[in-house]
C-alpha atoms as a PDB file:
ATOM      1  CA  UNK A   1    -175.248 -51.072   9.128  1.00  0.00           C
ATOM      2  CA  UNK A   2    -173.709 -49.059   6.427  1.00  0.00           C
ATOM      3  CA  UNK A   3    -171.599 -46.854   8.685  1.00  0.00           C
ATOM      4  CA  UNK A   4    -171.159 -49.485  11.416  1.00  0.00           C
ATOM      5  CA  UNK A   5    -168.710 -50.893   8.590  1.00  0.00           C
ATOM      6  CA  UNK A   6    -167.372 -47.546   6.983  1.00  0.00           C
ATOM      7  CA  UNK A   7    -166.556 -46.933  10.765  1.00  0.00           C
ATOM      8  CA  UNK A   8    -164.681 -50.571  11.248  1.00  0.00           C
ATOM      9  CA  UNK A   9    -162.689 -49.803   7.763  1.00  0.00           C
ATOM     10  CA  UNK A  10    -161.465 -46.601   9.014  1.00  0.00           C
ATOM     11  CA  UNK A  11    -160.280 -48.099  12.544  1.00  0.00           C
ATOM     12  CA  UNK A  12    -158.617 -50.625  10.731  1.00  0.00           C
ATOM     13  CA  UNK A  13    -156.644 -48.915   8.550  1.00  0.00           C
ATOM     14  CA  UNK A  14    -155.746 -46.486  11.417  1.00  0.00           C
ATOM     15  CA  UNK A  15    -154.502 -49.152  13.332  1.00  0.00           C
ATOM     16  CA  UNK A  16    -152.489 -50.583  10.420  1.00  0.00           C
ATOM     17  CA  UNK A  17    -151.285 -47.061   9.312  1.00  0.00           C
ATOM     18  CA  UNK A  18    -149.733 -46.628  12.931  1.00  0.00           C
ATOM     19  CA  UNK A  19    -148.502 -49.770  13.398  1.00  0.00           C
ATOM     20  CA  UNK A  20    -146.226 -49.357  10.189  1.00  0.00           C
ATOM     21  CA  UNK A  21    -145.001 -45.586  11.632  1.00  0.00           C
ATOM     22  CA  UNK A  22    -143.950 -47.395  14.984  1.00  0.00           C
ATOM     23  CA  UNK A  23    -141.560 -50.489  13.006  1.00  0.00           C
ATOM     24  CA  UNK A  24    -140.279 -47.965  10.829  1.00  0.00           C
ATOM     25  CA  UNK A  25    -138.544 -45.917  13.555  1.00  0.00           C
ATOM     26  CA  UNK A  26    -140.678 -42.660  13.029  1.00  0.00           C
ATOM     27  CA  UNK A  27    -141.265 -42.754  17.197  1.00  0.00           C
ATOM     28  CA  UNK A  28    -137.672 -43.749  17.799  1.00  0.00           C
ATOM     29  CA  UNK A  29    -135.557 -41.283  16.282  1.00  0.00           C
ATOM     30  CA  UNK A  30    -132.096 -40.591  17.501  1.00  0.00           C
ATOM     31  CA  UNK A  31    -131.498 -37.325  19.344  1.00  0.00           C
ATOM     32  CA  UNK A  32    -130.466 -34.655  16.452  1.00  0.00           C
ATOM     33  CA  UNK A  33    -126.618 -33.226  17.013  1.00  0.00           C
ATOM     34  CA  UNK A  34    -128.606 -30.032  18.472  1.00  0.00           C
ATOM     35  CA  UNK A  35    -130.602 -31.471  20.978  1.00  0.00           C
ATOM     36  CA  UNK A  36    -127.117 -33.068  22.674  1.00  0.00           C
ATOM     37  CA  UNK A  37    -125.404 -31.200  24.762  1.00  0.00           C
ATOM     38  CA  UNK A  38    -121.817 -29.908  23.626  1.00  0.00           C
ATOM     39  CA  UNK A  39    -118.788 -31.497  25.128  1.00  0.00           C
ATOM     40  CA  UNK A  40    -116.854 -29.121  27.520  1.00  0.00           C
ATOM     41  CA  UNK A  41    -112.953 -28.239  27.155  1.00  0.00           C
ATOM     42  CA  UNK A  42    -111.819 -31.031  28.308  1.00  0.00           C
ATOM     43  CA  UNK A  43    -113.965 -33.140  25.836  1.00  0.00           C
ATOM     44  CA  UNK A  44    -116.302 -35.242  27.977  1.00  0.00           C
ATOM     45  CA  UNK A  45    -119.958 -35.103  26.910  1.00  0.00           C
ATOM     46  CA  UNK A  46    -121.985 -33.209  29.897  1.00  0.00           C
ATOM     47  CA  UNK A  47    -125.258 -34.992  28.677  1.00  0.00           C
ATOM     48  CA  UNK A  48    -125.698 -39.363  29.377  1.00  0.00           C
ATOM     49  CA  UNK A  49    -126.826 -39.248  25.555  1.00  0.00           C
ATOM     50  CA  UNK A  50    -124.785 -41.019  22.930  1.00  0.00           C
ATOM     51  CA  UNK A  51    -123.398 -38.275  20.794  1.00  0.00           C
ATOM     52  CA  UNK A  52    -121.557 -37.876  17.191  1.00  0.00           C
ATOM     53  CA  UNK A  53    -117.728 -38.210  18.100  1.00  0.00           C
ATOM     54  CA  UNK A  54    -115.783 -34.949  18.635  1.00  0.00           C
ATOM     55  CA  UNK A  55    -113.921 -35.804  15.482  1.00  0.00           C
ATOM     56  CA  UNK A  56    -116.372 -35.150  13.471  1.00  0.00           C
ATOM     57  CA  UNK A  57    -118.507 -32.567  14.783  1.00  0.00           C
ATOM     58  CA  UNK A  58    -117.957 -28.966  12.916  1.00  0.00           C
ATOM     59  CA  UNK A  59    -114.497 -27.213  13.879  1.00  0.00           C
ATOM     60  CA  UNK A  60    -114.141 -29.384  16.611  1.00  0.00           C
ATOM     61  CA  UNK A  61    -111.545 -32.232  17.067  1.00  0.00           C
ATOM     62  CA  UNK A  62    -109.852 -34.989  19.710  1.00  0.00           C
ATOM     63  CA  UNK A  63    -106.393 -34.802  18.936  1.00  0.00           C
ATOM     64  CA  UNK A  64    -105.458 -37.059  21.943  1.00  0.00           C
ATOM     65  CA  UNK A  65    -105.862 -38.634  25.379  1.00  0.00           C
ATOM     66  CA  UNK A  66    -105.012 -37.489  29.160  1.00  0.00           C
ATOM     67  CA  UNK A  67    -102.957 -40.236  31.369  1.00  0.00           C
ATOM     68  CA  UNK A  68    -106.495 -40.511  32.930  1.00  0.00           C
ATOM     69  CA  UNK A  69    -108.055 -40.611  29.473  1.00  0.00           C
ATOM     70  CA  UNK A  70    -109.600 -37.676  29.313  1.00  0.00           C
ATOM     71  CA  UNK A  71    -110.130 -35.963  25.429  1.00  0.00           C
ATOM     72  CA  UNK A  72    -108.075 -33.088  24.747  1.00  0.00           C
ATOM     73  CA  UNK A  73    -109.802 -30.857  22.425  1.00  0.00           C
ATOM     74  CA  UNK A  74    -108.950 -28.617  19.414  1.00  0.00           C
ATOM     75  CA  UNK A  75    -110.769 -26.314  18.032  1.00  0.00           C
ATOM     76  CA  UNK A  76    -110.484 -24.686  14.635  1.00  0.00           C
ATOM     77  CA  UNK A  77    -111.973 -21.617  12.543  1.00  0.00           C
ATOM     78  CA  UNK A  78    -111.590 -20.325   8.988  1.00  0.00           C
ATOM     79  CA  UNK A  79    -111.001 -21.987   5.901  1.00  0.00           C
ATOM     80  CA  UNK A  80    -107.083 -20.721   4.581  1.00  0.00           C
ATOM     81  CA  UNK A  81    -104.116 -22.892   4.593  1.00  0.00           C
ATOM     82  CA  UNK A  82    -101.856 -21.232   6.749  1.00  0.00           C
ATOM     83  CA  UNK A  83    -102.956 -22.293  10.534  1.00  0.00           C
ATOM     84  CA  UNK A  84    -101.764 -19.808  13.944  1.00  0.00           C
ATOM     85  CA  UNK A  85    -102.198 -22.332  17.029  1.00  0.00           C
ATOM     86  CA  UNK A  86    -102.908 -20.583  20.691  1.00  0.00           C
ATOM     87  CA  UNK A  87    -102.413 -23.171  23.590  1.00  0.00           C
ATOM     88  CA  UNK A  88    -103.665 -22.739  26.958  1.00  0.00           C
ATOM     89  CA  UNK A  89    -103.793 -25.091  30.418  1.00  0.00           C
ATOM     90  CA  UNK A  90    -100.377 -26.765  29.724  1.00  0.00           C
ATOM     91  CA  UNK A  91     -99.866 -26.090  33.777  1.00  0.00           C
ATOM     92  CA  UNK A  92    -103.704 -27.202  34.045  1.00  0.00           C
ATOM     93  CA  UNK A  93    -104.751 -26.396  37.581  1.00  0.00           C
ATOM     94  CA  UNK A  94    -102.220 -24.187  38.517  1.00  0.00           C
ATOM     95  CA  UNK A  95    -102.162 -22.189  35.597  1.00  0.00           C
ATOM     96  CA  UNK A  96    -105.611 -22.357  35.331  1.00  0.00           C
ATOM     97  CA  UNK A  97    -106.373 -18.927  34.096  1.00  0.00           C
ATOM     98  CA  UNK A  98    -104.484 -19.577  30.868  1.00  0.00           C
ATOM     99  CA  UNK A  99    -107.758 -22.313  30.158  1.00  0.00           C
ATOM    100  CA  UNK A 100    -110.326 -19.381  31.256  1.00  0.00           C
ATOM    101  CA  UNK A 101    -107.970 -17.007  28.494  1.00  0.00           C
ATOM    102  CA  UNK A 102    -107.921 -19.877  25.835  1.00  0.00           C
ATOM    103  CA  UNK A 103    -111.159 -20.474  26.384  1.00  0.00           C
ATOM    104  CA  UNK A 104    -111.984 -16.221  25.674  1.00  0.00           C
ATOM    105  CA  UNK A 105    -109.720 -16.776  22.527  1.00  0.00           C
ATOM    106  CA  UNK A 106    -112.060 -19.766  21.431  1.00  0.00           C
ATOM    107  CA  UNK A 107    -115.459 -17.984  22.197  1.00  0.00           C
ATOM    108  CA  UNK A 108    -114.224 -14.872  20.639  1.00  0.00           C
ATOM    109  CA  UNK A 109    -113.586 -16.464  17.248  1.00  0.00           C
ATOM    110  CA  UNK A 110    -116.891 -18.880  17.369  1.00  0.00           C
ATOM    111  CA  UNK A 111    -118.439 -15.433  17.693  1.00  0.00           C
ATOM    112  CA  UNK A 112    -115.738 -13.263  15.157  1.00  0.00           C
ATOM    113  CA  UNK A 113    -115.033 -15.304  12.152  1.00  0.00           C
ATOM    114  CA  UNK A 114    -114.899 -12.000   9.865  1.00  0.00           C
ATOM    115  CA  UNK A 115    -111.919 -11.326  11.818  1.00  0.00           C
ATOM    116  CA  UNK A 116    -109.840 -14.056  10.468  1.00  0.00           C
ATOM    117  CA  UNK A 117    -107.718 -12.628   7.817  1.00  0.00           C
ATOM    118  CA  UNK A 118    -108.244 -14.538   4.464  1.00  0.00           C
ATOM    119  CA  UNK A 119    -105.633 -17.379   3.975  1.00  0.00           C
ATOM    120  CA  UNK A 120    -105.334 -18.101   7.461  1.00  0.00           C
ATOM    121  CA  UNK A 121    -106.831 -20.461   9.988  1.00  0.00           C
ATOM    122  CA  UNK A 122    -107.036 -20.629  13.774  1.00  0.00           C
ATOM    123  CA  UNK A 123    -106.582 -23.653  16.082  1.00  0.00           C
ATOM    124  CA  UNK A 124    -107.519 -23.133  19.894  1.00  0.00           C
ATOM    125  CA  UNK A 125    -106.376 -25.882  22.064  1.00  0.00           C
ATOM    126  CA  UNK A 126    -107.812 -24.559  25.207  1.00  0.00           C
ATOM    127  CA  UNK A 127    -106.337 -27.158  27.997  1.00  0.00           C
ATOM    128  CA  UNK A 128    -103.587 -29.808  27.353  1.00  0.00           C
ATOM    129  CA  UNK A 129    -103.628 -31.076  30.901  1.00  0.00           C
ATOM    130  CA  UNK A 130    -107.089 -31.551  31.651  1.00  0.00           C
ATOM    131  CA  UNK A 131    -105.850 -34.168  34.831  1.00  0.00           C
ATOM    132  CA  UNK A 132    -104.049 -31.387  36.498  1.00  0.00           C
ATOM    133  CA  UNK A 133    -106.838 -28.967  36.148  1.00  0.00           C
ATOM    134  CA  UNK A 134    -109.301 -31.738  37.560  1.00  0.00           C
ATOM    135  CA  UNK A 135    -107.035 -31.799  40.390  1.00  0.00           C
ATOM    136  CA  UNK A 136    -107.799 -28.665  41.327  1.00  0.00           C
ATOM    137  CA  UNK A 137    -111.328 -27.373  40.328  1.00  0.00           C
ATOM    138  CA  UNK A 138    -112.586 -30.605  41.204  1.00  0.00           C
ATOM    139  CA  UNK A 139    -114.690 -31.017  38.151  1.00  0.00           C
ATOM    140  CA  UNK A 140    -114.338 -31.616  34.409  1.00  0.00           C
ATOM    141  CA  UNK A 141    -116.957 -29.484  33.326  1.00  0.00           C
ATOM    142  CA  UNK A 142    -116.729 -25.474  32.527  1.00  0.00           C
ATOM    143  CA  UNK A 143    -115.590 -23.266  35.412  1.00  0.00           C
ATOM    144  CA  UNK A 144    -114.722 -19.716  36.662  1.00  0.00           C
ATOM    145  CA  UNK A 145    -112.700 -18.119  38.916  1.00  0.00           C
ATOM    146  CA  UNK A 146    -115.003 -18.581  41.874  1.00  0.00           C
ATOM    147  CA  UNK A 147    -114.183 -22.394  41.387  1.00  0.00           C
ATOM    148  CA  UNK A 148    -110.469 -22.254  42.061  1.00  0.00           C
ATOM    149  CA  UNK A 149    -108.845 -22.450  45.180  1.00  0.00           C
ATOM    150  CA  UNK A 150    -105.625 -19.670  44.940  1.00  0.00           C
ATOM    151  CA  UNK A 151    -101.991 -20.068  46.272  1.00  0.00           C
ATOM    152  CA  UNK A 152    -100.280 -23.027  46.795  1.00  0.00           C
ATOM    153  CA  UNK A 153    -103.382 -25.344  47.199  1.00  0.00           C
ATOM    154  CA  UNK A 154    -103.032 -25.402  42.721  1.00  0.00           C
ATOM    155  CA  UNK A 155     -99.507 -26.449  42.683  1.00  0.00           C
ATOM    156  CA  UNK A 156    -100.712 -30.076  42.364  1.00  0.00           C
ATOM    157  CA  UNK A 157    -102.768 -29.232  39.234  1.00  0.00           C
ATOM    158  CA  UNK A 158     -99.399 -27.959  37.333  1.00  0.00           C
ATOM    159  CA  UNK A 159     -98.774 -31.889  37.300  1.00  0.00           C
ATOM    160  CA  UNK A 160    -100.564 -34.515  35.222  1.00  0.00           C
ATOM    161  CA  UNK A 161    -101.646 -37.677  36.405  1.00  0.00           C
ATOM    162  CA  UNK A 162     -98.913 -39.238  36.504  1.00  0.00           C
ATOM    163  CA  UNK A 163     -96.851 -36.476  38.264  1.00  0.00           C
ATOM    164  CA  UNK A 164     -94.828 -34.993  35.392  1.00  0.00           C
ATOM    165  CA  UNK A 165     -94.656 -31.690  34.350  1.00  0.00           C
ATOM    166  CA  UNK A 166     -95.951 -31.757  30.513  1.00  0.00           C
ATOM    167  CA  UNK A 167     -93.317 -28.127  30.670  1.00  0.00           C
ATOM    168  CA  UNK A 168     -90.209 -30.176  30.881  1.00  0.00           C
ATOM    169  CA  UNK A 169     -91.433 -33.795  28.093  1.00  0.00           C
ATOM    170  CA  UNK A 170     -90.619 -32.225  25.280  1.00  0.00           C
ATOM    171  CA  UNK A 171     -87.646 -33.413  22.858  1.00  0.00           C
ATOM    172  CA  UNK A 172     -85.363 -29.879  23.606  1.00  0.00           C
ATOM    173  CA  UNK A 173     -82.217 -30.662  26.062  1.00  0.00           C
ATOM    174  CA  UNK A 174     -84.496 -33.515  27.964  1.00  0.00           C
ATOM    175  CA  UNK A 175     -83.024 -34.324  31.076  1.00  0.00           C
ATOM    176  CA  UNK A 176     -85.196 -36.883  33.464  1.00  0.00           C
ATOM    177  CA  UNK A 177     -85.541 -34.567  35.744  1.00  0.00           C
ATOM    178  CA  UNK A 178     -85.995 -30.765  35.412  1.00  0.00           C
ATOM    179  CA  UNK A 179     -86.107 -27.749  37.511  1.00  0.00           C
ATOM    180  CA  UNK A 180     -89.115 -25.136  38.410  1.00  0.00           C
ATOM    181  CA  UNK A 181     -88.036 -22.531  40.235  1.00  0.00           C
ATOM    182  CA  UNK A 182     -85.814 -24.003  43.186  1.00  0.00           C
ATOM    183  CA  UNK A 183     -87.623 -27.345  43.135  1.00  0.00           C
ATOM    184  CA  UNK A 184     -86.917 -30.648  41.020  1.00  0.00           C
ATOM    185  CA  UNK A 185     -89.614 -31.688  39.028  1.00  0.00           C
ATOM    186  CA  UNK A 186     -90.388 -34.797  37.554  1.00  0.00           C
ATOM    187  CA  UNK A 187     -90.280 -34.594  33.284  1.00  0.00           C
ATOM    188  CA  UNK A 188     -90.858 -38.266  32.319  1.00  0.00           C
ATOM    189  CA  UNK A 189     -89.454 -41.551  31.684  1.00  0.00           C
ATOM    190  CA  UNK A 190     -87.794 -39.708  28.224  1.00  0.00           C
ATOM    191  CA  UNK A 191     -89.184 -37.262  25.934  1.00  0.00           C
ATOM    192  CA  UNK A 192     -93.017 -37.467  25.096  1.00  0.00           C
ATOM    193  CA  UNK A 193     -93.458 -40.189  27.165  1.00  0.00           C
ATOM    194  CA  UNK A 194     -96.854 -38.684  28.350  1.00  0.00           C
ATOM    195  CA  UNK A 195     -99.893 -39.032  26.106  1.00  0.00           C
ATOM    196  CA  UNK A 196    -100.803 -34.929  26.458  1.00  0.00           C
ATOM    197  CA  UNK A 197     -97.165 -34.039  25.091  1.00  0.00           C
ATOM    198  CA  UNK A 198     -97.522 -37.006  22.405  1.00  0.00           C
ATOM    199  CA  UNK A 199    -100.996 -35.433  21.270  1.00  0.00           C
ATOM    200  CA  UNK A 200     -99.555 -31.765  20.904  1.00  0.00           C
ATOM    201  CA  UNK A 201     -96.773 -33.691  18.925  1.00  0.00           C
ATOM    202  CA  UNK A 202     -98.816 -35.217  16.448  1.00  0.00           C
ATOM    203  CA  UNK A 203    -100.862 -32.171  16.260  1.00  0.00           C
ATOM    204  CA  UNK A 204     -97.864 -30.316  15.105  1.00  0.00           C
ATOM    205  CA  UNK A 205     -96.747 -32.920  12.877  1.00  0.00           C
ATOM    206  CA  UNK A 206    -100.423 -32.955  11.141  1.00  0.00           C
ATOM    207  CA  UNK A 207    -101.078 -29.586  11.001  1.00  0.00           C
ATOM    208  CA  UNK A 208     -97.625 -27.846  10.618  1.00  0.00           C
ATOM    209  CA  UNK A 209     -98.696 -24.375  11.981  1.00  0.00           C
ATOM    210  CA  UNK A 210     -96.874 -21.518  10.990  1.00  0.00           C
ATOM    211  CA  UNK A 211     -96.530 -20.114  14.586  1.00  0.00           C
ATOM    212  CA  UNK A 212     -98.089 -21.058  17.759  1.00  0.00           C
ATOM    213  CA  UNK A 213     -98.532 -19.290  21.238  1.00  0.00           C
ATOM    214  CA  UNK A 214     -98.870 -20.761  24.241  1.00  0.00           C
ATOM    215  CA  UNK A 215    -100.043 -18.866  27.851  1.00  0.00           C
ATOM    216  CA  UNK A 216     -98.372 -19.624  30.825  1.00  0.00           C
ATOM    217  CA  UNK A 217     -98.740 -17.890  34.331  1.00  0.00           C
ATOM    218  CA  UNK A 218     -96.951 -15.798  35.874  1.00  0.00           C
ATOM    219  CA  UNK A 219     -94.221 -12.978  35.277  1.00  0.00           C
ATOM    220  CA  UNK A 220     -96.062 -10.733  32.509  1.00  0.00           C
ATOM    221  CA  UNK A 221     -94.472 -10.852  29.690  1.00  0.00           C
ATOM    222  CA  UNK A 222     -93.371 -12.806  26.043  1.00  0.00           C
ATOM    223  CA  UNK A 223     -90.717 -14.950  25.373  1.00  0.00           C
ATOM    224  CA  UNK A 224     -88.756 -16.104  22.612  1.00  0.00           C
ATOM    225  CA  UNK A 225     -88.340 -20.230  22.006  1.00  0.00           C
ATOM    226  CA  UNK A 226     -85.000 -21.107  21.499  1.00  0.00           C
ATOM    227  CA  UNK A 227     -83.414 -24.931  21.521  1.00  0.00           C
ATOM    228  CA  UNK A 228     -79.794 -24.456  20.706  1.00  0.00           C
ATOM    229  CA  UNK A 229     -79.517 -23.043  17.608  1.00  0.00           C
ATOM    230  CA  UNK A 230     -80.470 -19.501  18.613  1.00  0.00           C
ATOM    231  CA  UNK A 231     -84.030 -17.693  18.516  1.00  0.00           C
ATOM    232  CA  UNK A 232     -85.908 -18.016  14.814  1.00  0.00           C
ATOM    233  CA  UNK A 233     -85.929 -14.128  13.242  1.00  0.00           C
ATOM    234  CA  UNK A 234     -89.654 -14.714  12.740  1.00  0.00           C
ATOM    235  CA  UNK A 235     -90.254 -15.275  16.296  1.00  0.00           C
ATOM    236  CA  UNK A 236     -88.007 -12.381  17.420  1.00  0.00           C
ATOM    237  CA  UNK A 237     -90.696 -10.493  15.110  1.00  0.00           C
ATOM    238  CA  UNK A 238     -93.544 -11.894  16.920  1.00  0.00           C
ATOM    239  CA  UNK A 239     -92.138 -11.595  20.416  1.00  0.00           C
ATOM    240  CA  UNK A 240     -91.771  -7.829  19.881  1.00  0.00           C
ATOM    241  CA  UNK A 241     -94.823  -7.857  17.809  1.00  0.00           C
ATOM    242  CA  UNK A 242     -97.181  -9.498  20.347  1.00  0.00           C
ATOM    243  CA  UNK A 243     -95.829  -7.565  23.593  1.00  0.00           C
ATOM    244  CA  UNK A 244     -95.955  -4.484  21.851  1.00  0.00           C
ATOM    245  CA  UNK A 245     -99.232  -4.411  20.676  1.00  0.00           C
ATOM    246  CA  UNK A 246    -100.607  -6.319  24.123  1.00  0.00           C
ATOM    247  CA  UNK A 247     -98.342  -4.079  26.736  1.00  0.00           C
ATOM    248  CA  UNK A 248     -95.900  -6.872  28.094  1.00  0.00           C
ATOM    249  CA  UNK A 249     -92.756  -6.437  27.856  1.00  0.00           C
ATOM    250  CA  UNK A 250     -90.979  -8.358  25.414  1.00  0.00           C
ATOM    251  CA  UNK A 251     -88.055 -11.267  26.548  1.00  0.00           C
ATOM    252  CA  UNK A 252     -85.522 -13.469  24.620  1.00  0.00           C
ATOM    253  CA  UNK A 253     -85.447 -17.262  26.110  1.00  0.00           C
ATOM    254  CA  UNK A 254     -86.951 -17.278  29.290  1.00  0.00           C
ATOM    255  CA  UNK A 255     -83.963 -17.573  31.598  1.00  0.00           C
ATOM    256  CA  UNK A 256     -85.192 -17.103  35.207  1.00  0.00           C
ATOM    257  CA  UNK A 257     -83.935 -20.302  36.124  1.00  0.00           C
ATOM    258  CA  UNK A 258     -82.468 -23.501  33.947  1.00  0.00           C
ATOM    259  CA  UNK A 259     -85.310 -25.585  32.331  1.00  0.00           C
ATOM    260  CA  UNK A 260     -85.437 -28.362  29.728  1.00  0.00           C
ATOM    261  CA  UNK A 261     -87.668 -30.018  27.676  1.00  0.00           C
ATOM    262  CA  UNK A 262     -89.388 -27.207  27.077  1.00  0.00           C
ATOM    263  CA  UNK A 263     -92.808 -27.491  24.662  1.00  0.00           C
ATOM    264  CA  UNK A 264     -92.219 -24.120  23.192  1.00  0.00           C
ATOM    265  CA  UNK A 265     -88.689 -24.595  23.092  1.00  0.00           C
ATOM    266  CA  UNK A 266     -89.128 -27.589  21.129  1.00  0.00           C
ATOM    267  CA  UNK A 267     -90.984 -25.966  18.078  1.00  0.00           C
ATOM    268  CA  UNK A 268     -87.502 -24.027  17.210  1.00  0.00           C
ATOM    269  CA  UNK A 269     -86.096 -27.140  17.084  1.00  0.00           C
ATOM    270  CA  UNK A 270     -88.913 -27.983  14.709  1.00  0.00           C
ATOM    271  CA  UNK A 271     -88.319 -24.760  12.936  1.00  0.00           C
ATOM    272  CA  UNK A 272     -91.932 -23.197  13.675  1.00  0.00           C
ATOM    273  CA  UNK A 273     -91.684 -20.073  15.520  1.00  0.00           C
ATOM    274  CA  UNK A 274     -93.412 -19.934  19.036  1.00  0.00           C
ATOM    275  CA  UNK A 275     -93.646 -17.761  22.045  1.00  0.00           C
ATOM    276  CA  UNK A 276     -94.797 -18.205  25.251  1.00  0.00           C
ATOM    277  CA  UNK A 277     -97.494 -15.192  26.577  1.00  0.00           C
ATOM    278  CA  UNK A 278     -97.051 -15.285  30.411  1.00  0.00           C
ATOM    279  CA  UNK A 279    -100.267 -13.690  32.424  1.00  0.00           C
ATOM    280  CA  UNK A 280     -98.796 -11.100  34.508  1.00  0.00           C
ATOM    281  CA  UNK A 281    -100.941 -13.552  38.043  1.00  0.00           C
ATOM    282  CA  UNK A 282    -102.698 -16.257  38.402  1.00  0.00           C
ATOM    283  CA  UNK A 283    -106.364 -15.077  38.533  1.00  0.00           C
ATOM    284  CA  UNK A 284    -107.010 -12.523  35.419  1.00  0.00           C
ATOM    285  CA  UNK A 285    -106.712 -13.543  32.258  1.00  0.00           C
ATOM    286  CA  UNK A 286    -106.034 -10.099  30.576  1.00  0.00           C
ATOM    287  CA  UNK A 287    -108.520 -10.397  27.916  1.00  0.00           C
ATOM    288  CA  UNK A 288    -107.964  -6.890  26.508  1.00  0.00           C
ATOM    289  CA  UNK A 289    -104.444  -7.216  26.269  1.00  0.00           C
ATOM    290  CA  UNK A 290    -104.344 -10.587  24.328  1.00  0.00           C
ATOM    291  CA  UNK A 291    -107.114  -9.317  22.284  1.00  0.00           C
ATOM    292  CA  UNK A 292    -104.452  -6.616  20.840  1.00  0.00           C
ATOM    293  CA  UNK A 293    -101.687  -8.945  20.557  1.00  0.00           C
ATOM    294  CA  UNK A 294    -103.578 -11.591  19.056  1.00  0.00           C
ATOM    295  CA  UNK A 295    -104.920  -9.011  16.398  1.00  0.00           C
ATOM    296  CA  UNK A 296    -101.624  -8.158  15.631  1.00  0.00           C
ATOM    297  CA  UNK A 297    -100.324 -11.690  15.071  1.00  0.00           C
ATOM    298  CA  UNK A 298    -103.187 -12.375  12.530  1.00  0.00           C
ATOM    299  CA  UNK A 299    -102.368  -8.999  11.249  1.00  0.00           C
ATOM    300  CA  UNK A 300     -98.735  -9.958  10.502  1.00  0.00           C
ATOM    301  CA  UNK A 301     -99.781 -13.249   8.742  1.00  0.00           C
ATOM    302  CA  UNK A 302    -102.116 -11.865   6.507  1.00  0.00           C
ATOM    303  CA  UNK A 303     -99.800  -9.569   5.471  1.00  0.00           C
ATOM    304  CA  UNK A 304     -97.125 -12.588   4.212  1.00  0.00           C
ATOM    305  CA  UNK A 305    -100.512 -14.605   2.000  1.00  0.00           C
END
């Protein structure tokens, strides 16, 4: 009889014991940030889980909205206060191996920290039209080069949703409509009127880089931004700089053909020196090149801290 109650004392207080585990949550725990799975490049989450926003995950950050509200992403590494800004997938889908090269300058700084001189800080915004590269991959999510149709089935994907050419919305000699190669192109209602120029705006406005660099596709070779008053010294210096250390060949203004509104074009108006990397096609991103001339860049800031 003794036991029979010893045994009906112990039940109980199991039962008890895991009834007060179960209301206090112990057996519904949230997912932990590491067993969600990381947004891609565009920003949307590739796992049906609720996750921590991209704001406020590590070096990662929203710093705006698509016309078809998709997140454009930045991402940032080392801790110094002067910030070097690389921008790819500005033409999205048809300059889509400027994303895949963005994306190499992202993974090779997750992976090379060290390399970051001290005093400086990098900011990767790997795809600033995530609509037009939609377009053409057909997918949000990470790609390759097997994904993408080639030739003119991308020209679409150079577009954002609402038809405009992000290339001609910035505030540098606007003009409604704009010109890429022979053809008229559509550049907005007036300048920044799209969200994806409006978040590389505030970006810039925030962060104040010292210099950015954005890849475009394709003649093979830097340029120099210019908006009227006349190319910055200090991006002359990293014009040469970069092409001479990647093997381009090195360009003032780009003047194949009359453009406005020009995003790199824009930050000499701001006063921050830019240049524009252009792959030499549209399938390779040149990894080995941009390695070099991104090197040297860093190189030339530390140098100035």
């Amino acid at each position: 009889m003794k036991n029979t109650i010893i045994a009906l004392v112990v039940i109980i207080i199991i039962v008890i014991f895991g009834f007060a585990l179960y209301q206090g949550g112990f057996f519904n725990q949230a997912p932990t940030d590491n067993q969600l799975e990381d947004p891609d490049l565009t920003g949307n989450a590739t796992s049906t889980a609720t996750s921590t926003p991209a704001e406020a995950t590590g070096p990662e950050k929203v710093i705006g909205k698509s016309a078809e509200g998709r997140d454009i992403m930045a991402y940032t590494y080392g801790e110094g206060g002067k910030e070097i800004a690389f921008v790819g997938g500005v033409h999205g889908g048809y300059s889509w191996n400027t994303v895949l090269a963005a994306r190499e300058i992202k993974e090779y700084f997750e992976a090379n920290q060290e390399k970051i001189p001290t005093g400086l800080k990098v900011t990767v915004i790997p795809l600033l039209n995530p609509d037009g590269l939609n377009k053409v991959v057909g997918t949000i999510g990470e790609f390759d080069a097997g994904d993408v149709p080639q030739g003119e089935e991308t020209v679409p994907g150079r577009f954002n949703a609402n038809n405009v050419d992000l290339n001609r919305n910035f505030d540098c000699n606007w003009q409604e409509t704009s010109t890429w190669r022979n053809q008229k192109v559509n550049a907005g209602t007036k300048p920044f009127s799209e969200p994806e120029a409006q978040a590389f705006r505030d970006y810039v406005n925030q962060a104040k880089p010292a210099a950015v660099v954005f890849y475009f596709s394709a003649a093979g070779g830097v340029f120099s931004s210019s908006c009227q008053g006349g190319i910055l010294p200090e991006t002359k210096e990293l014009t040469s700089l970069y092409a001479k250390a990647a093997g381009y060949p090195a360009y003032g203004e780009f003047d194949f053909y009359d453009i406005s509104g020009d995003a790199v074009n824009w930050l000499a108006k701001e006063g921050i020196p830019g240049i524009s990397v252009l792959l030499s096609d549209h399938q390779n991103t040149e990894w080995d090149k941009n390695k070099k001339g991104i090197e040297a860049l860093l190189n030339y800031y530390a140098d100035k801290i």
